[in-house]
PDB file of N, CA and C in Angstrom:
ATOM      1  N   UNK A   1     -35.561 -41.890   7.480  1.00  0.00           N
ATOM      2  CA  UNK A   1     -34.629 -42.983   7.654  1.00  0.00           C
ATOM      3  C   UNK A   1     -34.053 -43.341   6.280  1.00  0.00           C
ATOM      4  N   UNK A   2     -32.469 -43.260   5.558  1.00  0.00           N
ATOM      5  CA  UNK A   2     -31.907 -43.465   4.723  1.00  0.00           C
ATOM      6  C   UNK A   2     -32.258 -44.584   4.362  1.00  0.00           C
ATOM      7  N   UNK A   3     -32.755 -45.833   5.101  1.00  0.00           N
ATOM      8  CA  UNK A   3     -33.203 -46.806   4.555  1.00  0.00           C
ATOM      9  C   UNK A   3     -34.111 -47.366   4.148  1.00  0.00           C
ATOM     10  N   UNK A   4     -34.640 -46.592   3.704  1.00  0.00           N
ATOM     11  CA  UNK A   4     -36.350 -46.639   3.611  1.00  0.00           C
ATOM     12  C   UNK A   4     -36.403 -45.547   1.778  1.00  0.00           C
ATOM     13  N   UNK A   5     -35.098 -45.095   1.553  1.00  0.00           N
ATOM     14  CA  UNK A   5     -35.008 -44.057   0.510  1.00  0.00           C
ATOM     15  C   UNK A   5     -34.669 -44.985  -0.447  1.00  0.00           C
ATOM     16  N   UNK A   6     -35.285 -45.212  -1.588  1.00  0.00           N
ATOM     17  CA  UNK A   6     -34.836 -46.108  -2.738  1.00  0.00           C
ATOM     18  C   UNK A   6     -34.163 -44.960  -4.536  1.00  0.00           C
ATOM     19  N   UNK A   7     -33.489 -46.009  -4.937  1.00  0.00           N
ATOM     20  CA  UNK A   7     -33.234 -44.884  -6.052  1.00  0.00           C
ATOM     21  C   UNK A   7     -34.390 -45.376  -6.843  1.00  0.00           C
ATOM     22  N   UNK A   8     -34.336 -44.275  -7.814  1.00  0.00           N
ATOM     23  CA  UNK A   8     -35.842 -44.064  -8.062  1.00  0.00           C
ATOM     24  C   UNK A   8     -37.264 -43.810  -7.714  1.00  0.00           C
ATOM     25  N   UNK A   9     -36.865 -43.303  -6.398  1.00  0.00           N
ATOM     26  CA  UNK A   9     -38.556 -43.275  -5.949  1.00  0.00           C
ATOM     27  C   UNK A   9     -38.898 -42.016  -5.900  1.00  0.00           C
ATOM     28  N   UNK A  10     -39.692 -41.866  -5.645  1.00  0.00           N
ATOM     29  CA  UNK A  10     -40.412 -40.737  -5.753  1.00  0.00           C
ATOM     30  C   UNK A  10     -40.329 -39.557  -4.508  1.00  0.00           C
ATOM     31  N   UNK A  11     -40.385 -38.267  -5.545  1.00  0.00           N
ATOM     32  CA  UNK A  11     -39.653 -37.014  -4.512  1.00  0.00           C
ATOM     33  C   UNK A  11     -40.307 -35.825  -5.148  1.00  0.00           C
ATOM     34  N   UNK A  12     -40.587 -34.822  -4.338  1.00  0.00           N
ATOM     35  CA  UNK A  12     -41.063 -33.765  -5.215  1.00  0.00           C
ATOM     36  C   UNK A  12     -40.283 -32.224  -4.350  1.00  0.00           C
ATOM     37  N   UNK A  13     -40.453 -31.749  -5.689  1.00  0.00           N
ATOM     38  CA  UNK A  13     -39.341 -30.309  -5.044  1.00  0.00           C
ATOM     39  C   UNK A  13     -40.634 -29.232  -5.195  1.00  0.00           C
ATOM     40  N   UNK A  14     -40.403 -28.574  -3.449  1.00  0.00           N
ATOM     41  CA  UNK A  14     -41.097 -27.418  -3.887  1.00  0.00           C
ATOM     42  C   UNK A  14     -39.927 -26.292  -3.822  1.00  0.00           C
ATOM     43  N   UNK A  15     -40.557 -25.132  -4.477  1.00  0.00           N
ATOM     44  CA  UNK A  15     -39.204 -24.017  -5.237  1.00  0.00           C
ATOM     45  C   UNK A  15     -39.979 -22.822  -4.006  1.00  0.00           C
ATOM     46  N   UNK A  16     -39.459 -22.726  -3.093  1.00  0.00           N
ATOM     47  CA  UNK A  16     -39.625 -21.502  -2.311  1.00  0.00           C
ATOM     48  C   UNK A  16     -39.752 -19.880  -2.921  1.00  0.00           C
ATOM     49  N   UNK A  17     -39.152 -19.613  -3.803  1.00  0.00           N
ATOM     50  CA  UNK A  17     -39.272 -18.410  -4.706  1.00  0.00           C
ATOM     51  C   UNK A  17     -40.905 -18.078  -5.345  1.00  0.00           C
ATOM     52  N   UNK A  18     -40.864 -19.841  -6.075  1.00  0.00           N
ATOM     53  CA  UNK A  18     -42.708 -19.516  -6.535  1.00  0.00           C
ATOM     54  C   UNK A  18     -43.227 -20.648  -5.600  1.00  0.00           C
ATOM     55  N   UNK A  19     -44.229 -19.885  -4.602  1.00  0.00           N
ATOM     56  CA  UNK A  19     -44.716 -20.569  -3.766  1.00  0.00           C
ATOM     57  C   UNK A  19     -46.417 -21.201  -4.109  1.00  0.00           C
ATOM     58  N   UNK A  20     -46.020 -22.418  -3.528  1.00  0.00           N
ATOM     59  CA  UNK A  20     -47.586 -23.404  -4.195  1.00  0.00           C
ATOM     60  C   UNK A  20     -46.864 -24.411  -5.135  1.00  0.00           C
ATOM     61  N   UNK A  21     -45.721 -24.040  -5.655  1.00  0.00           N
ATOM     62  CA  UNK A  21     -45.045 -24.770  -6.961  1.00  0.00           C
ATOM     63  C   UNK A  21     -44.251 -25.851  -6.872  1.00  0.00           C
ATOM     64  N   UNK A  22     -45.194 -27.111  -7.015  1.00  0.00           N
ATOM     65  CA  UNK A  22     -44.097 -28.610  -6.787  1.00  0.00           C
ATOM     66  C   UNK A  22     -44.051 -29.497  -7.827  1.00  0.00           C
ATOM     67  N   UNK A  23     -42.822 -29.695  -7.792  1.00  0.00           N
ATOM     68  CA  UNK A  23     -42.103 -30.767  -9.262  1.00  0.00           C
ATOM     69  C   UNK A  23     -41.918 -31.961  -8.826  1.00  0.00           C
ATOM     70  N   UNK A  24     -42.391 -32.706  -9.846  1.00  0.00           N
ATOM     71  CA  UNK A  24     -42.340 -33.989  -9.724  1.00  0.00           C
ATOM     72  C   UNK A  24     -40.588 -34.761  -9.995  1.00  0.00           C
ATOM     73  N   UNK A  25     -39.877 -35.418  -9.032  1.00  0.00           N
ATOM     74  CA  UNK A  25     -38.790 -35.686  -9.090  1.00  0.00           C
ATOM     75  C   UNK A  25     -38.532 -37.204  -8.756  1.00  0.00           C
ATOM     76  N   UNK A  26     -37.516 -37.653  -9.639  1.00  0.00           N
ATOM     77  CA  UNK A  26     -36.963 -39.049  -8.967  1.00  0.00           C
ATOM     78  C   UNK A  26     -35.439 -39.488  -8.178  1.00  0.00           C
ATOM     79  N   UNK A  27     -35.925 -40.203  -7.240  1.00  0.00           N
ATOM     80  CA  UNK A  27     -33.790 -40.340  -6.602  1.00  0.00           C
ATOM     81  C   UNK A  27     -33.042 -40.632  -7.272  1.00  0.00           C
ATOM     82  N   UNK A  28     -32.295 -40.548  -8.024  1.00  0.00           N
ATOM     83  CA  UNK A  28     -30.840 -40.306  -8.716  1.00  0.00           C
ATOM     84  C   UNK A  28     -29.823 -41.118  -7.954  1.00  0.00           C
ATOM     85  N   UNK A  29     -29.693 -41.123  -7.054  1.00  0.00           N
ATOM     86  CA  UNK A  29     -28.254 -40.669  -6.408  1.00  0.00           C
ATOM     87  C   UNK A  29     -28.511 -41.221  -4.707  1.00  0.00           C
ATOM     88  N   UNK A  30     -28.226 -42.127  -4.205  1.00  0.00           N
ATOM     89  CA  UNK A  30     -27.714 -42.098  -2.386  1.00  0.00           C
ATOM     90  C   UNK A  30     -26.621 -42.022  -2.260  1.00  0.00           C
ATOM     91  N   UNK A  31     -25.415 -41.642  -1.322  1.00  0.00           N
ATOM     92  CA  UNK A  31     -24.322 -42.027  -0.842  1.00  0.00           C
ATOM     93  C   UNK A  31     -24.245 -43.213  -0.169  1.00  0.00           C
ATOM     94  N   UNK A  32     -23.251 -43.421  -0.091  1.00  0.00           N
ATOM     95  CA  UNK A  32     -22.813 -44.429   0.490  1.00  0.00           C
ATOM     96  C   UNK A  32     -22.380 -44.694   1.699  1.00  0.00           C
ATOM     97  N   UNK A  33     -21.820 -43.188   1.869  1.00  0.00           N
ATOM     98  CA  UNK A  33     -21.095 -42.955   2.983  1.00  0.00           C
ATOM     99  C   UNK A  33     -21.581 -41.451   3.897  1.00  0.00           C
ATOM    100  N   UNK A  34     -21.657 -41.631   4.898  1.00  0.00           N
ATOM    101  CA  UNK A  34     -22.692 -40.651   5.862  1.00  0.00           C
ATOM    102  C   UNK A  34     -21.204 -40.054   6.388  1.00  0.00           C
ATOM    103  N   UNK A  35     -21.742 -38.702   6.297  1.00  0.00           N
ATOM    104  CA  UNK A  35     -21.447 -37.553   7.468  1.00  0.00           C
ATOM    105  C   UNK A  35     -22.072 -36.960   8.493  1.00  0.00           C
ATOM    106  N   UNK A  36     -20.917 -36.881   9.242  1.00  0.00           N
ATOM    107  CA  UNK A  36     -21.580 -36.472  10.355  1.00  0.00           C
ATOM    108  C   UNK A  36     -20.713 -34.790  11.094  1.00  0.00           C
ATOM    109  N   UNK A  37     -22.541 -34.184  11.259  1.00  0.00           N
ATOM    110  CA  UNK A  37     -22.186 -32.909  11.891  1.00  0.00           C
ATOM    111  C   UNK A  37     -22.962 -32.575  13.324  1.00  0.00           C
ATOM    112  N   UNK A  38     -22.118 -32.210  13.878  1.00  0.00           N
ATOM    113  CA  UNK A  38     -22.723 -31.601  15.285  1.00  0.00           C
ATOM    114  C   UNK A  38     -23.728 -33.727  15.793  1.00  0.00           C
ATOM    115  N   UNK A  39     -23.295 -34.192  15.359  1.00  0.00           N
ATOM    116  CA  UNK A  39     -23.690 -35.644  16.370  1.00  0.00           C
ATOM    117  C   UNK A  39     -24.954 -35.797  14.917  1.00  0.00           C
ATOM    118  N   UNK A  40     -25.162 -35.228  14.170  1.00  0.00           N
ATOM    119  CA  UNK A  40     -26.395 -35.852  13.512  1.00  0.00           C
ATOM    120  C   UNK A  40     -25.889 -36.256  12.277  1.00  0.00           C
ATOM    121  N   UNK A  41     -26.041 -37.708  11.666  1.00  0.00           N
ATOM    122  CA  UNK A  41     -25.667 -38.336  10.485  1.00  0.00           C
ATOM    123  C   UNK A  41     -26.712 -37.677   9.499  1.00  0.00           C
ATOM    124  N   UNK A  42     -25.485 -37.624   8.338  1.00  0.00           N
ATOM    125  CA  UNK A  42     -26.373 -37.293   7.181  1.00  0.00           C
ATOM    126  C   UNK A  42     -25.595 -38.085   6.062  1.00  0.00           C
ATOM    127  N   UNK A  43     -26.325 -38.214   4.930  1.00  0.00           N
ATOM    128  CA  UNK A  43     -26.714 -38.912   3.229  1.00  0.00           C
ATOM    129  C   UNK A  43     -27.010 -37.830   2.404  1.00  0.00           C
ATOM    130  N   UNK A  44     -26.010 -37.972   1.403  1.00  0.00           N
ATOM    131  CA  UNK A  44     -26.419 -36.869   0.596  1.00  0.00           C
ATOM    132  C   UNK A  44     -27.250 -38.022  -0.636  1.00  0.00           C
ATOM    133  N   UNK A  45     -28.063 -37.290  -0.973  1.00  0.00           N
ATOM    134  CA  UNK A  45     -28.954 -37.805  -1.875  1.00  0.00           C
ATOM    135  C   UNK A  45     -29.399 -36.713  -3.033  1.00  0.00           C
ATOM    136  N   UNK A  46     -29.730 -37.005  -4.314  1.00  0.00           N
ATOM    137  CA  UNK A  46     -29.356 -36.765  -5.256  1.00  0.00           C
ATOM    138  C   UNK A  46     -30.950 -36.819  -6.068  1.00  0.00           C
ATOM    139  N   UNK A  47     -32.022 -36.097  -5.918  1.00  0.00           N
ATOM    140  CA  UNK A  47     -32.869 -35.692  -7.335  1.00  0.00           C
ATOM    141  C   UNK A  47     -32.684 -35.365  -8.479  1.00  0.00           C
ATOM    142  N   UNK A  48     -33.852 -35.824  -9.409  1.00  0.00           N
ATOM    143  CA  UNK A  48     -33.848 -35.012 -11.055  1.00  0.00           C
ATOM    144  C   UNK A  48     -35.222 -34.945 -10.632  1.00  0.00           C
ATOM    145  N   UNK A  49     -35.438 -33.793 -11.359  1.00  0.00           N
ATOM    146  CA  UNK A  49     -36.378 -33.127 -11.749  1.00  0.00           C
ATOM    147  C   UNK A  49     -37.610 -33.542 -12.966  1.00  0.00           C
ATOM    148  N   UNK A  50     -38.289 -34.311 -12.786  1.00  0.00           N
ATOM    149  CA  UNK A  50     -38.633 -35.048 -14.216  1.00  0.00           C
ATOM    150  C   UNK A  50     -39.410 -33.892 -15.327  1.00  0.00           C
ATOM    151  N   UNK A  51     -40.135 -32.832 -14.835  1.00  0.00           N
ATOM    152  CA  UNK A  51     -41.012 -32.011 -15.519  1.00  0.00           C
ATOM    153  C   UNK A  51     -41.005 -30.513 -14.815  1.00  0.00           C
ATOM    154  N   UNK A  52     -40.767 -29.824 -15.847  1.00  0.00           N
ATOM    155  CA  UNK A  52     -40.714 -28.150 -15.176  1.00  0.00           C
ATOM    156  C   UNK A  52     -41.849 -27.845 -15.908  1.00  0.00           C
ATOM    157  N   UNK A  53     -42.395 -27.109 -14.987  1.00  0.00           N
ATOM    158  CA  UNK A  53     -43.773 -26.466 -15.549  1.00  0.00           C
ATOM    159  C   UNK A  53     -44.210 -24.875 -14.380  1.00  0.00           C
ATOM    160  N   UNK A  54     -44.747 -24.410 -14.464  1.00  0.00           N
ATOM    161  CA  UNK A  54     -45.364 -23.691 -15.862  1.00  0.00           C
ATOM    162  C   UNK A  54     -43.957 -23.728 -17.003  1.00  0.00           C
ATOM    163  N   UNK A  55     -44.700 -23.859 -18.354  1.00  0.00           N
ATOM    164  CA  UNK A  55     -43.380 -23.053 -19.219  1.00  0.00           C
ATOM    165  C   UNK A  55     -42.823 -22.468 -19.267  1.00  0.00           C
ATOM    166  N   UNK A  56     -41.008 -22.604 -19.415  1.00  0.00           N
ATOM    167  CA  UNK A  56     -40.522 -21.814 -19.405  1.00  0.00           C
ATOM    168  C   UNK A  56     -40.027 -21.136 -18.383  1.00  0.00           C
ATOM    169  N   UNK A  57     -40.558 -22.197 -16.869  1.00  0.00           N
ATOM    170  CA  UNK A  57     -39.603 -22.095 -15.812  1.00  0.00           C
ATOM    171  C   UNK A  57     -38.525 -22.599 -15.517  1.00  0.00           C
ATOM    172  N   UNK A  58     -37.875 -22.593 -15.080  1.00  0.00           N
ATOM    173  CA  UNK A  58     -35.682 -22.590 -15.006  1.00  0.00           C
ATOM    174  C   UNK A  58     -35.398 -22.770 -13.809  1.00  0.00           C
ATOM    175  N   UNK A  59     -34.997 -23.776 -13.039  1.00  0.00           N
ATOM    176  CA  UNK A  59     -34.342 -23.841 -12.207  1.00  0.00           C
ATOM    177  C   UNK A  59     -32.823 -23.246 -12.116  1.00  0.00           C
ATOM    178  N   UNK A  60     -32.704 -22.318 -10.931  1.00  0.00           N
ATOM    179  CA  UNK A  60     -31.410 -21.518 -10.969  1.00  0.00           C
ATOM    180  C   UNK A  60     -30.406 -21.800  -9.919  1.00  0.00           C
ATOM    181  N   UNK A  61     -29.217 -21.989 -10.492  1.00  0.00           N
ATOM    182  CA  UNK A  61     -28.564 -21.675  -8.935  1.00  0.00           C
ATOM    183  C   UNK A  61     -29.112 -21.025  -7.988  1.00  0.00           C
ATOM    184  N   UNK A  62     -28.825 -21.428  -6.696  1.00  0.00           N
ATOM    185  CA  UNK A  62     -28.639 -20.818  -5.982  1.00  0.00           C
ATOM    186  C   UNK A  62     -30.367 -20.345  -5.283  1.00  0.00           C
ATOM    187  N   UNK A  63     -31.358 -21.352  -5.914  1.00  0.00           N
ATOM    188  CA  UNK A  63     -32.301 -20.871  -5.313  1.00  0.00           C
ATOM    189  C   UNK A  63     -33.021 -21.845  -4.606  1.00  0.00           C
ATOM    190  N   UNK A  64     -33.471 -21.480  -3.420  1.00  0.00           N
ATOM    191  CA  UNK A  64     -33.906 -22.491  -2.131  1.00  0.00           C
ATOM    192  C   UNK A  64     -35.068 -23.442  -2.110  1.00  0.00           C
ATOM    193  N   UNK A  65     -34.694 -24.781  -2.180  1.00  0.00           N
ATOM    194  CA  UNK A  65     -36.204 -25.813  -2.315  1.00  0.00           C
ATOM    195  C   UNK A  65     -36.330 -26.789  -1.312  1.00  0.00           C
ATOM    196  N   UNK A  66     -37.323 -27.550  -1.145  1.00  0.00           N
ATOM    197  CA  UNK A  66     -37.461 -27.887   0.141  1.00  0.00           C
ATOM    198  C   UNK A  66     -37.485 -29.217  -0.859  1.00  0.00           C
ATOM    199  N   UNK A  67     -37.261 -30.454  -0.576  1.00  0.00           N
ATOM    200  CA  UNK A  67     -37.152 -31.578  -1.311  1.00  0.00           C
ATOM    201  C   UNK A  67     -37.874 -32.689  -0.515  1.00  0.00           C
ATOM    202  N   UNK A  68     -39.011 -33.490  -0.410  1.00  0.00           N
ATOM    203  CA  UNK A  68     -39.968 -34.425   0.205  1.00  0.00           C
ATOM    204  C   UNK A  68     -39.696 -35.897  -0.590  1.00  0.00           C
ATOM    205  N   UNK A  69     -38.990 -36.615   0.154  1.00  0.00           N
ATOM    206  CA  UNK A  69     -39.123 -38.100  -0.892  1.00  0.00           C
ATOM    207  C   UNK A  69     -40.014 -39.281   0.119  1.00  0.00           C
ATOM    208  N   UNK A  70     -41.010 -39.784  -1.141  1.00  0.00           N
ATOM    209  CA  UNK A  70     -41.886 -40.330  -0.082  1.00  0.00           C
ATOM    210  C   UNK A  70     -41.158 -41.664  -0.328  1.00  0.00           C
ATOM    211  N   UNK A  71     -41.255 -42.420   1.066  1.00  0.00           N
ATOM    212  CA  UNK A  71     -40.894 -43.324   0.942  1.00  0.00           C
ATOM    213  C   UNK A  71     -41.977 -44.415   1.507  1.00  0.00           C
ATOM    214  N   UNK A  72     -43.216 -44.009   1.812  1.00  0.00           N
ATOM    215  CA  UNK A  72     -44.412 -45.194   1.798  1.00  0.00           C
ATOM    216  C   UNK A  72     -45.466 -44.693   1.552  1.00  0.00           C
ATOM    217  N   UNK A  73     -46.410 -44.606   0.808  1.00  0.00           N
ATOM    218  CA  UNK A  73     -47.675 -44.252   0.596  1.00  0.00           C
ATOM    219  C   UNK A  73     -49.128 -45.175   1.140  1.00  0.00           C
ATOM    220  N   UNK A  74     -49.613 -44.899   1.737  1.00  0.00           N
ATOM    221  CA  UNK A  74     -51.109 -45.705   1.869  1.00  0.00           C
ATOM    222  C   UNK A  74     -52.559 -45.473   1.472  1.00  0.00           C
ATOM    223  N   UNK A  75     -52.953 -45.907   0.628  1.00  0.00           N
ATOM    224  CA  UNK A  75     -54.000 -45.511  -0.095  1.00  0.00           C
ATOM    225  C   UNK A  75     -55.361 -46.345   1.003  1.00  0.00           C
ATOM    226  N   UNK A  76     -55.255 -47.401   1.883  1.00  0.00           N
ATOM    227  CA  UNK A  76     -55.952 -47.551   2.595  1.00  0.00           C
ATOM    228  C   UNK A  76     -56.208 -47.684   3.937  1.00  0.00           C
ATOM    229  N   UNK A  77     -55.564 -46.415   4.669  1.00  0.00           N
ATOM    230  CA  UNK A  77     -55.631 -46.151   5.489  1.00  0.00           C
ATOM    231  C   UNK A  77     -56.200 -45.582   6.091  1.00  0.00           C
ATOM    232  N   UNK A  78     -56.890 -45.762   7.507  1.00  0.00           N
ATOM    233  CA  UNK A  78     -58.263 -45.019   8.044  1.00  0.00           C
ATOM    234  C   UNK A  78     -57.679 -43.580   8.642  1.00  0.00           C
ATOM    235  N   UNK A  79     -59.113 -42.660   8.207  1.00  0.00           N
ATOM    236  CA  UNK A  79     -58.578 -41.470   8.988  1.00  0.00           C
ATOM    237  C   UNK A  79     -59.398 -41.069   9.952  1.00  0.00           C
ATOM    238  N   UNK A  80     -58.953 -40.563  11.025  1.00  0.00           N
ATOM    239  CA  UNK A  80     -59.725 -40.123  11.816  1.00  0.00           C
ATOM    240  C   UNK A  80     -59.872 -38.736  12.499  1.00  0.00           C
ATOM    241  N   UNK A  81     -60.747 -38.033  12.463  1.00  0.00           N
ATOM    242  CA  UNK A  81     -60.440 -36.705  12.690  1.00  0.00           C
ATOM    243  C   UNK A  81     -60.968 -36.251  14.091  1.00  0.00           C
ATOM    244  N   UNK A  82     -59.609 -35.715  14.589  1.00  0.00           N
ATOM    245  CA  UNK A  82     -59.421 -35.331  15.675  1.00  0.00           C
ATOM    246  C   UNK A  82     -60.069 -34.098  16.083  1.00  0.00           C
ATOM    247  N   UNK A  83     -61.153 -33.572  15.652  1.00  0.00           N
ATOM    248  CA  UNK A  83     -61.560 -32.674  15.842  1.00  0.00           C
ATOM    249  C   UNK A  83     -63.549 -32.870  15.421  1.00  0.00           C
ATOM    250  N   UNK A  84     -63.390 -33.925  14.955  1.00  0.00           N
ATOM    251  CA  UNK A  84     -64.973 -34.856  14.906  1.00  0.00           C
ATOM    252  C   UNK A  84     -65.691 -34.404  16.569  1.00  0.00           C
ATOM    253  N   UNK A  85     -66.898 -34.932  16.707  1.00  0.00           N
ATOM    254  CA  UNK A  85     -67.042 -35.074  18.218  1.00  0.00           C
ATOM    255  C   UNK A  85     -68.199 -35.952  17.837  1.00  0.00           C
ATOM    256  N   UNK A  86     -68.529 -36.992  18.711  1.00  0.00           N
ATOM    257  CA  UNK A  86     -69.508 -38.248  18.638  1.00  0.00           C
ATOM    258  C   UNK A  86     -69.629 -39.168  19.062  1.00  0.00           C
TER     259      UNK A  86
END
């Protein structure tokens, strides 16, 4: 939900090329103004990248990342596992 996306918050890119590999990123950037394709609204939104690591890795054109921005975290929340029995 676009409204729930703040600038500055927190986002991490994983780089599909080197897999396992996620960068720590912040929002930059919301639009303002939504498009819409095939009936589904979209926001373009806008990461930086705060730290590339291993050394001496390069983000390139043209190469495919999957981008996660959290927009609530809960550190005390119960878990329960669905696969427990008791």
């Amino acid at each position: 939900d676009i409204l729930q996306v703040e600038l500055g918050g927190e986002a991490w890119v994983q780089v599909d090329a080197m897999q396992g590999l996620s960068l720590p990123a912040e929002v930059t950037h919301i639009s303002p103004t939504a498009t819409i394709q095939s009936g589904v609204v979209n926001y373009k939104v806008k990461v930086e990248v705060e730290s590339l690591k291993p050394e001496g890795f390069q983000l390139r054109e043209g190469l495919t990342v999957t981008v996660s921005i959290i927009v609530d975290e809960r550190n005390d929340a119960n878990y329960w596992d669905a696969q427990a029995k008791g």
